[in-house]
PDB file of N, CA and C in Angstrom:
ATOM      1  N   UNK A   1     -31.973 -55.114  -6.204  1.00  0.00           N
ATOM      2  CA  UNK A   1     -31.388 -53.789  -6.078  1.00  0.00           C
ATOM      3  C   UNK A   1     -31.283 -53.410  -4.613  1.00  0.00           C
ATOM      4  N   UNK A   2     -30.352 -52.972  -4.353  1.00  0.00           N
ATOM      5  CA  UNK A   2     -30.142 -51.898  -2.860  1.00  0.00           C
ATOM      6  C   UNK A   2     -31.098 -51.081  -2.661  1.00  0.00           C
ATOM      7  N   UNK A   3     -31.162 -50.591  -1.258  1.00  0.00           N
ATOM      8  CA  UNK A   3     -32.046 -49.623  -0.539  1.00  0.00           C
ATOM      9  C   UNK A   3     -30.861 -48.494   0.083  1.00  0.00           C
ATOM     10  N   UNK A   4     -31.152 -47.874   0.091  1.00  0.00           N
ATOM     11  CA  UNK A   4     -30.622 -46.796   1.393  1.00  0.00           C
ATOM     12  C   UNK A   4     -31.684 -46.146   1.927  1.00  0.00           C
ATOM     13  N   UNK A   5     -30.898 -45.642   3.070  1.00  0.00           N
ATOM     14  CA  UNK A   5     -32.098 -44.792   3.931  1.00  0.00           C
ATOM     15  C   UNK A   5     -30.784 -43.497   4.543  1.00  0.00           C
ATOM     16  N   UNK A   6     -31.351 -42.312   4.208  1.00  0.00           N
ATOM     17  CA  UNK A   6     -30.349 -40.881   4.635  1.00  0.00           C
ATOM     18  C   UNK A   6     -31.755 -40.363   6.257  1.00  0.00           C
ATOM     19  N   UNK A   7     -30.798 -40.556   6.625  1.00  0.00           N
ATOM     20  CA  UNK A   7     -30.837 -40.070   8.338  1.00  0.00           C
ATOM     21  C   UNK A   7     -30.918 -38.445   8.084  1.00  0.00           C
ATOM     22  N   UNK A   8     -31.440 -37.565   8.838  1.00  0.00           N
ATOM     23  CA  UNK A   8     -30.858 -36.113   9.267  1.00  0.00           C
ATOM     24  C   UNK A   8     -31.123 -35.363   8.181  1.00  0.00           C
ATOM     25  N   UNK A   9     -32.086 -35.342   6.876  1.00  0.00           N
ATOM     26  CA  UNK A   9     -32.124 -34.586   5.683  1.00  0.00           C
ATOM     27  C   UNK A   9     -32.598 -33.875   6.172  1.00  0.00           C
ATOM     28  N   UNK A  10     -32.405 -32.380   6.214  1.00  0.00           N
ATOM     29  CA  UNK A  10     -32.945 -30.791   6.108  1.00  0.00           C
ATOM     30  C   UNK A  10     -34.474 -31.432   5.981  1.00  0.00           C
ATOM     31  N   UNK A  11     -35.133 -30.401   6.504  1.00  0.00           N
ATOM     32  CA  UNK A  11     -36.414 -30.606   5.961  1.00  0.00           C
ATOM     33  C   UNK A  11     -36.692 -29.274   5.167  1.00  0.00           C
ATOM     34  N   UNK A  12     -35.856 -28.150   4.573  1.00  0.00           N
ATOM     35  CA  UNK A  12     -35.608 -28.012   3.600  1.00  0.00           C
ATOM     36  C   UNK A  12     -34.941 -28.275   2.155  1.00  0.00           C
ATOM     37  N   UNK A  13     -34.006 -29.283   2.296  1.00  0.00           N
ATOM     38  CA  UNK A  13     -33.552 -29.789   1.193  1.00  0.00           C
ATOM     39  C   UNK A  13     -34.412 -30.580   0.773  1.00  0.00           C
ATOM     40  N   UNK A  14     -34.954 -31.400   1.466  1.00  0.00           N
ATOM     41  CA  UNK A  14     -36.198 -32.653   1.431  1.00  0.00           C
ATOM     42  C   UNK A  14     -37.579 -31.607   0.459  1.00  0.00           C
ATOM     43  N   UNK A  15     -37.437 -30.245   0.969  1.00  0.00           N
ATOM     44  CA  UNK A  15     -39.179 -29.462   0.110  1.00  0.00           C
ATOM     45  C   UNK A  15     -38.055 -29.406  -0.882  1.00  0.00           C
ATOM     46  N   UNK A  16     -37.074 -29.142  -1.187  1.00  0.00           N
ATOM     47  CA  UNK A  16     -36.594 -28.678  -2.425  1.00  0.00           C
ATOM     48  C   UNK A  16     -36.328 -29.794  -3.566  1.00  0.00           C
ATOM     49  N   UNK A  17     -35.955 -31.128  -2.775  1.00  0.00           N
ATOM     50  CA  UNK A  17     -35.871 -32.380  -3.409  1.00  0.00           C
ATOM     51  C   UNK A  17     -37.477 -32.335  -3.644  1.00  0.00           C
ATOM     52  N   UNK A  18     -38.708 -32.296  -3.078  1.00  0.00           N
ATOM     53  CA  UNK A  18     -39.871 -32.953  -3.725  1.00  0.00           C
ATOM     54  C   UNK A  18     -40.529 -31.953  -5.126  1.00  0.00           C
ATOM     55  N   UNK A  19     -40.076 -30.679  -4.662  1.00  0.00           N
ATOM     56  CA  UNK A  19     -40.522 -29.229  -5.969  1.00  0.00           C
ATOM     57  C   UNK A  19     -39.480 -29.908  -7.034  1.00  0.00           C
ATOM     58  N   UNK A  20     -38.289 -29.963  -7.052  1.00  0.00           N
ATOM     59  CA  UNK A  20     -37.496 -31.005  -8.473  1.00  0.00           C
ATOM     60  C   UNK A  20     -38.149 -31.599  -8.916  1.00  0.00           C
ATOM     61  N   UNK A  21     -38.640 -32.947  -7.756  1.00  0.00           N
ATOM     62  CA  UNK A  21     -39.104 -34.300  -8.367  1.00  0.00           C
ATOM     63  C   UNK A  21     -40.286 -33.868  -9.133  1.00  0.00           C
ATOM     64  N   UNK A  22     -41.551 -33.003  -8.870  1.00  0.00           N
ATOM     65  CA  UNK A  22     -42.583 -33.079  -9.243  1.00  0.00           C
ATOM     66  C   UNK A  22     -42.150 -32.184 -10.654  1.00  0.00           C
ATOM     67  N   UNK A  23     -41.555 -31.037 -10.543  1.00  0.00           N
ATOM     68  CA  UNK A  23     -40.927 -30.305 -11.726  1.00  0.00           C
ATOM     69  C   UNK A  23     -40.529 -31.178 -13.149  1.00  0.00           C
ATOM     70  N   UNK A  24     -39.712 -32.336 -12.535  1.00  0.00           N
ATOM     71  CA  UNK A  24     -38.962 -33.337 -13.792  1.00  0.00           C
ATOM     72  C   UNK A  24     -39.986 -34.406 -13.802  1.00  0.00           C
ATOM     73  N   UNK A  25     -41.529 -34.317 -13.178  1.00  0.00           N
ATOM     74  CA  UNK A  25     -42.802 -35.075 -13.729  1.00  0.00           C
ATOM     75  C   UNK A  25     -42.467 -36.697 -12.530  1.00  0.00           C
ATOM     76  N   UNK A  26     -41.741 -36.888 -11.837  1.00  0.00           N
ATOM     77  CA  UNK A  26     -41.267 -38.408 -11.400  1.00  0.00           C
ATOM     78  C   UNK A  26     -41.115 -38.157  -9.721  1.00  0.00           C
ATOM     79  N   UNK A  27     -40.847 -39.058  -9.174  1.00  0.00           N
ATOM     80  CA  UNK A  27     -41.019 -39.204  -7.492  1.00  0.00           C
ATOM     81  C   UNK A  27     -39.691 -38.713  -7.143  1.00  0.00           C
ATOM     82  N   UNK A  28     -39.612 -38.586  -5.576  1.00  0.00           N
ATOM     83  CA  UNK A  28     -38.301 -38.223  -5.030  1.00  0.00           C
ATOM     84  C   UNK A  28     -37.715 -39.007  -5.249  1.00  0.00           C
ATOM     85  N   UNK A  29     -37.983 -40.206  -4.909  1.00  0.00           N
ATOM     86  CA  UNK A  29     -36.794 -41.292  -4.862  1.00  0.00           C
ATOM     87  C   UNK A  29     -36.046 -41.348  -6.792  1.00  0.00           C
ATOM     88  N   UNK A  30     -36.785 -40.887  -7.544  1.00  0.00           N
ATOM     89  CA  UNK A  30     -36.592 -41.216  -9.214  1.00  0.00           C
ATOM     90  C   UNK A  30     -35.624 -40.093  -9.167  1.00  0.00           C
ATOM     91  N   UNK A  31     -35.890 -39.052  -8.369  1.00  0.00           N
ATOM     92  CA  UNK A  31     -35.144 -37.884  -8.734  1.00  0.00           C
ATOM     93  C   UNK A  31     -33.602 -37.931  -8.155  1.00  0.00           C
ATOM     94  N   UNK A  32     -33.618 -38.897  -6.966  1.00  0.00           N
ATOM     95  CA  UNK A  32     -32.488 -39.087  -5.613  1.00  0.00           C
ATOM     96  C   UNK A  32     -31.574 -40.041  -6.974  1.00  0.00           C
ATOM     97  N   UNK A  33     -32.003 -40.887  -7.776  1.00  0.00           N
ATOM     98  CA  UNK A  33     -31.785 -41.721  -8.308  1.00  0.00           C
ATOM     99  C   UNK A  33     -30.625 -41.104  -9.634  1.00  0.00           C
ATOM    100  N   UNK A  34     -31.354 -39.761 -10.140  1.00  0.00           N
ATOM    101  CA  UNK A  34     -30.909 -39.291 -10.983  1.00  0.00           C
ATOM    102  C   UNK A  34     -29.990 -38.199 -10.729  1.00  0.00           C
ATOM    103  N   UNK A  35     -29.762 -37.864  -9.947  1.00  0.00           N
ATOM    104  CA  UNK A  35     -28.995 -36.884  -9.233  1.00  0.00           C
ATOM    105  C   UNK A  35     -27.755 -37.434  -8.881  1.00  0.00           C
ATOM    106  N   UNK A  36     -28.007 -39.157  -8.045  1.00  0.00           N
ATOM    107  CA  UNK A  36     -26.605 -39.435  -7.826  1.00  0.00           C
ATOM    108  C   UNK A  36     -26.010 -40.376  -9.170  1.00  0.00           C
ATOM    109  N   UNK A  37     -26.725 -40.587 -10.132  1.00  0.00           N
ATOM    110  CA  UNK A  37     -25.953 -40.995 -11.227  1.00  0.00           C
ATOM    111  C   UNK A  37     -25.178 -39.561 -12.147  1.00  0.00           C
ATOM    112  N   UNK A  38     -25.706 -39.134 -11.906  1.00  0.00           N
ATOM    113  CA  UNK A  38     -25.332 -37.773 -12.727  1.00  0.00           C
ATOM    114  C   UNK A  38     -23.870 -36.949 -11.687  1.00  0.00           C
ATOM    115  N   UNK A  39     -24.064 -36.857 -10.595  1.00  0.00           N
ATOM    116  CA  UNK A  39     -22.996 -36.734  -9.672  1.00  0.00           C
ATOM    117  C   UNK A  39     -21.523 -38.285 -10.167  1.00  0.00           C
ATOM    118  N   UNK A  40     -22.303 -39.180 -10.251  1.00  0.00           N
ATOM    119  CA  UNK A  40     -21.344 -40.500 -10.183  1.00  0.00           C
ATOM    120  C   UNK A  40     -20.866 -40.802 -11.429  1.00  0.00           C
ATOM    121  N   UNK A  41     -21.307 -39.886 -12.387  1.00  0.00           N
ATOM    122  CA  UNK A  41     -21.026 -40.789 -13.478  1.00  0.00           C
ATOM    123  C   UNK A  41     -19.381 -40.090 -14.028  1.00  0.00           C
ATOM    124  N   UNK A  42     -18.763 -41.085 -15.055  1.00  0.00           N
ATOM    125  CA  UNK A  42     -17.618 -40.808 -15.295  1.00  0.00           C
ATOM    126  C   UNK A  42     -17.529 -39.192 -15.936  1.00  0.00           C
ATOM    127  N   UNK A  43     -16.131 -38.563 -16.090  1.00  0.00           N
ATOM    128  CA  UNK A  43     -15.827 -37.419 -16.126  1.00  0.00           C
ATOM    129  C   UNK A  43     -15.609 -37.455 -17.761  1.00  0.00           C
ATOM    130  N   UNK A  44     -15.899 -37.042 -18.491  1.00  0.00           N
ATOM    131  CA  UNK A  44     -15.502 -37.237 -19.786  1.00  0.00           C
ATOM    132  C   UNK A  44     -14.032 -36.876 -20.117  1.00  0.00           C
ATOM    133  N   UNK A  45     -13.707 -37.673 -21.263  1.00  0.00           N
ATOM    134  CA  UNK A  45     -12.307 -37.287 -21.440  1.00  0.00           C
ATOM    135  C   UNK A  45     -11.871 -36.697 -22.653  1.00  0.00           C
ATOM    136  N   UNK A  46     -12.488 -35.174 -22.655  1.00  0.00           N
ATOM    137  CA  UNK A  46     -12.302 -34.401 -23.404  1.00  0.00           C
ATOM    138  C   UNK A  46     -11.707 -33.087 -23.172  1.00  0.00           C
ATOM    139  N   UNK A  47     -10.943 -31.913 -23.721  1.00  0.00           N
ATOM    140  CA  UNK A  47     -10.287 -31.175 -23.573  1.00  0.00           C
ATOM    141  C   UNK A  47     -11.556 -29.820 -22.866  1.00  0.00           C
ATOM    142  N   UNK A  48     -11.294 -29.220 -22.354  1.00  0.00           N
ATOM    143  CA  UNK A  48     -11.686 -28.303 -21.745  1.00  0.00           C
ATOM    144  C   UNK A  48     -12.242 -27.089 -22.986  1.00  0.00           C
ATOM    145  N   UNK A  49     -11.786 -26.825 -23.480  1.00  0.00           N
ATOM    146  CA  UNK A  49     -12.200 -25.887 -24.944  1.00  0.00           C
ATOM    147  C   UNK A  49     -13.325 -27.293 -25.568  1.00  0.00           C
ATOM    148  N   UNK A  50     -13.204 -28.074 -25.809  1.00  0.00           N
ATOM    149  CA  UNK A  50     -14.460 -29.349 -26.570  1.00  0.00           C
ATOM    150  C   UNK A  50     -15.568 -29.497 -25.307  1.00  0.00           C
ATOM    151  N   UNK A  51     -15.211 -29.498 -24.062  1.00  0.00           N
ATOM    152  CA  UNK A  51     -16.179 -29.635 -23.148  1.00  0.00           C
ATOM    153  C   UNK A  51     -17.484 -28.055 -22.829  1.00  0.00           C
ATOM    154  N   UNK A  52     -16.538 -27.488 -23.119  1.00  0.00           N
ATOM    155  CA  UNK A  52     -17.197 -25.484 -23.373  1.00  0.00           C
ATOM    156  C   UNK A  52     -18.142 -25.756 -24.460  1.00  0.00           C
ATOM    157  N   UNK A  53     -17.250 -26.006 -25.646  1.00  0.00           N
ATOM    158  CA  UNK A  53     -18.052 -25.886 -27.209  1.00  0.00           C
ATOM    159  C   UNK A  53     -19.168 -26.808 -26.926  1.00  0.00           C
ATOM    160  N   UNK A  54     -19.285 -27.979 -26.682  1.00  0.00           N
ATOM    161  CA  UNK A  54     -20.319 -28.581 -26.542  1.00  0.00           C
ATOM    162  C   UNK A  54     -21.260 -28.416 -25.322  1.00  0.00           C
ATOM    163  N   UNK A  55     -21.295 -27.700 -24.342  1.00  0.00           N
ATOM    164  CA  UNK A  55     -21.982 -26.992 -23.103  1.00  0.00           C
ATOM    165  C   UNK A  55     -23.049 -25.722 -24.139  1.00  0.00           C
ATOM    166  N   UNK A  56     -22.336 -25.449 -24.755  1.00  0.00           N
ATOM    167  CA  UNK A  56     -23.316 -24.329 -25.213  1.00  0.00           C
ATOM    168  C   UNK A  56     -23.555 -24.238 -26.985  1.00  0.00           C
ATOM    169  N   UNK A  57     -23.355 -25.447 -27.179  1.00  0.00           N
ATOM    170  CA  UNK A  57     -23.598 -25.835 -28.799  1.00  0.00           C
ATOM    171  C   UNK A  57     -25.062 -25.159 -29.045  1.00  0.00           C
ATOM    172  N   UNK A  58     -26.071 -25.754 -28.128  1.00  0.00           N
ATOM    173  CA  UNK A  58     -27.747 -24.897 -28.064  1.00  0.00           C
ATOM    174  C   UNK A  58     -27.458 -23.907 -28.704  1.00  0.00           C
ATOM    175  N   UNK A  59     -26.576 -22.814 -28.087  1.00  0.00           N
ATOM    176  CA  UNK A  59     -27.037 -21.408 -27.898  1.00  0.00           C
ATOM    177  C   UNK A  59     -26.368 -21.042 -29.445  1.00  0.00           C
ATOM    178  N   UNK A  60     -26.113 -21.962 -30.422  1.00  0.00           N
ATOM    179  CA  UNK A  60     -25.760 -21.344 -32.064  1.00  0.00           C
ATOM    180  C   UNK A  60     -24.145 -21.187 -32.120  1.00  0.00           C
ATOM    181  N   UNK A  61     -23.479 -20.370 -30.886  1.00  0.00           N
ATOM    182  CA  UNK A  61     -22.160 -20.147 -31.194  1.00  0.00           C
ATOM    183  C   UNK A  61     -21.806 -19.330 -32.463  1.00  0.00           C
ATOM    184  N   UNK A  62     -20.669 -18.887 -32.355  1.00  0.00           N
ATOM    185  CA  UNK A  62     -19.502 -18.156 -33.583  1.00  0.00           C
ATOM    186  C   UNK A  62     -18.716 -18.940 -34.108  1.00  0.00           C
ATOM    187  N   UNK A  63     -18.536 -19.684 -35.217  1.00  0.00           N
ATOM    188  CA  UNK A  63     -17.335 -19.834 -35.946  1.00  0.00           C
ATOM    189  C   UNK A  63     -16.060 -18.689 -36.456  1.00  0.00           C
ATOM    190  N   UNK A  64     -15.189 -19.000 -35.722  1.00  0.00           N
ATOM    191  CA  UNK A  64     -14.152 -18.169 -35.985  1.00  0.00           C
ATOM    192  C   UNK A  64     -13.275 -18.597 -36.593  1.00  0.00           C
ATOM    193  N   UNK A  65     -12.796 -17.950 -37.677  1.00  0.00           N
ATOM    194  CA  UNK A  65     -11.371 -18.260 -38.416  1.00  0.00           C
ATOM    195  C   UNK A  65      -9.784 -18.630 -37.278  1.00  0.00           C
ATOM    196  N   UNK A  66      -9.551 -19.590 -37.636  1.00  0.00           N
ATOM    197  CA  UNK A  66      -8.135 -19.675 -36.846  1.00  0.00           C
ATOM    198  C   UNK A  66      -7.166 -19.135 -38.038  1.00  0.00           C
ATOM    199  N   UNK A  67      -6.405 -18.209 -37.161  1.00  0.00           N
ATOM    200  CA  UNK A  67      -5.347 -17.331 -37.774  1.00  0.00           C
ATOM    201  C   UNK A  67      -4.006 -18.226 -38.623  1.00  0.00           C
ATOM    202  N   UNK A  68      -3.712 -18.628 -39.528  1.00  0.00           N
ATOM    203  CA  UNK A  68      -2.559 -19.132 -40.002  1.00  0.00           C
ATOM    204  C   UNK A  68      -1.128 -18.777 -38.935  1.00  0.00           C
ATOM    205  N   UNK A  69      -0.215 -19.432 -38.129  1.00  0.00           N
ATOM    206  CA  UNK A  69       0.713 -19.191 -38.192  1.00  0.00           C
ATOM    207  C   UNK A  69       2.020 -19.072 -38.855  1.00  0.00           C
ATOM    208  N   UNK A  70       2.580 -18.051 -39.506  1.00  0.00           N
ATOM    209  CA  UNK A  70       3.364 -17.577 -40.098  1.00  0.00           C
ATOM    210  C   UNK A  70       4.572 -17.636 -39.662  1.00  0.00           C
ATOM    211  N   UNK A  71       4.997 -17.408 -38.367  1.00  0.00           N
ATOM    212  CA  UNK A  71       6.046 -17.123 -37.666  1.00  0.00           C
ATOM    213  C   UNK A  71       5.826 -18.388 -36.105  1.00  0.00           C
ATOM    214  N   UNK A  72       7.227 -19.083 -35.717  1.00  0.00           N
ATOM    215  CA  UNK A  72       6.982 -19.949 -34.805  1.00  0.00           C
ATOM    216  C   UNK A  72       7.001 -18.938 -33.729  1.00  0.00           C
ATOM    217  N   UNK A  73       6.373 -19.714 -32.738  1.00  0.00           N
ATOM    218  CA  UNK A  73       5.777 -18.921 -31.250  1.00  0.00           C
ATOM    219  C   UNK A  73       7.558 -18.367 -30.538  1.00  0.00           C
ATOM    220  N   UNK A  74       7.414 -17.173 -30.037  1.00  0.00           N
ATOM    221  CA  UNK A  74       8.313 -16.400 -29.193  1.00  0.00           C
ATOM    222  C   UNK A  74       8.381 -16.759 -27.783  1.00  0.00           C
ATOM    223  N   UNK A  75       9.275 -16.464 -26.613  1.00  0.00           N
ATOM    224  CA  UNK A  75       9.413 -16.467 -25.468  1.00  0.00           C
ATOM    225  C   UNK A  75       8.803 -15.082 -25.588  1.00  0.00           C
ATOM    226  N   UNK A  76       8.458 -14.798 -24.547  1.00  0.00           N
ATOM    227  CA  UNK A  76       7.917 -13.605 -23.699  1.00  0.00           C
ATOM    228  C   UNK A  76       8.867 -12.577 -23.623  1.00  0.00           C
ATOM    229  N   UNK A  77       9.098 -11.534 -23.301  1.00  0.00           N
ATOM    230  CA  UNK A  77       9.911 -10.333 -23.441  1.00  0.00           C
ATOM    231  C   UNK A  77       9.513  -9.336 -21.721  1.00  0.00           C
ATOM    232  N   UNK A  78      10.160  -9.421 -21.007  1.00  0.00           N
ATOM    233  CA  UNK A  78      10.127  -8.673 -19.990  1.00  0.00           C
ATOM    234  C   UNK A  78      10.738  -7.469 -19.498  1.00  0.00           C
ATOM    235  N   UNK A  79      10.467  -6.634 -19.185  1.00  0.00           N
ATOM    236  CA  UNK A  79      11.410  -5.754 -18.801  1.00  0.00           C
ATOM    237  C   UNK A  79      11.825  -5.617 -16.956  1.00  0.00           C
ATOM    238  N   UNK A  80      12.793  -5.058 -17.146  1.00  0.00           N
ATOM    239  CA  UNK A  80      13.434  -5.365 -15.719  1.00  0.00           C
ATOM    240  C   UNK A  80      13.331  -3.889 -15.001  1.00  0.00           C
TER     241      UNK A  80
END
């Protein structure tokens, strides 16, 4: 496996990287590890309304009735 080494880290980002690491129970470097896979990893390829619904599936959500359309969709109506 590779090494890196980051030059110039804040030595506040560095206290804030070690309060994470110890928070999520694992070392800085475990945490540096998980941070840039989670930054790197692919974008899912799901619709933006499925990416919402499932962000907050936890929190129970509303099932809502979708309305039958009856009538096909209109242009817009403006006045001048």
């Amino acid at each position: 496996m590779a090494s890196i080494t980051i030059r110039n880290l804040d030595d506040e980002l560095k206290a804030e990287l070690r309060l994470a690491a110890a928070r999520h129970g694992h070392s800085m470097e475990e945490e540096v590890r998980l941070i840039l896979r989670r930054a790197l990893a692919p974008v899912p390829q799901q619709g933006l309304g499925s990416r919402i619904r499932q962000r907050f599936a936890e929190e129970g959500g509303v099932e809502l009735k979708t309305p039958s359309r009856q009538q096909r969709p209109r242009a817009a109506e403006f006045e001048e």
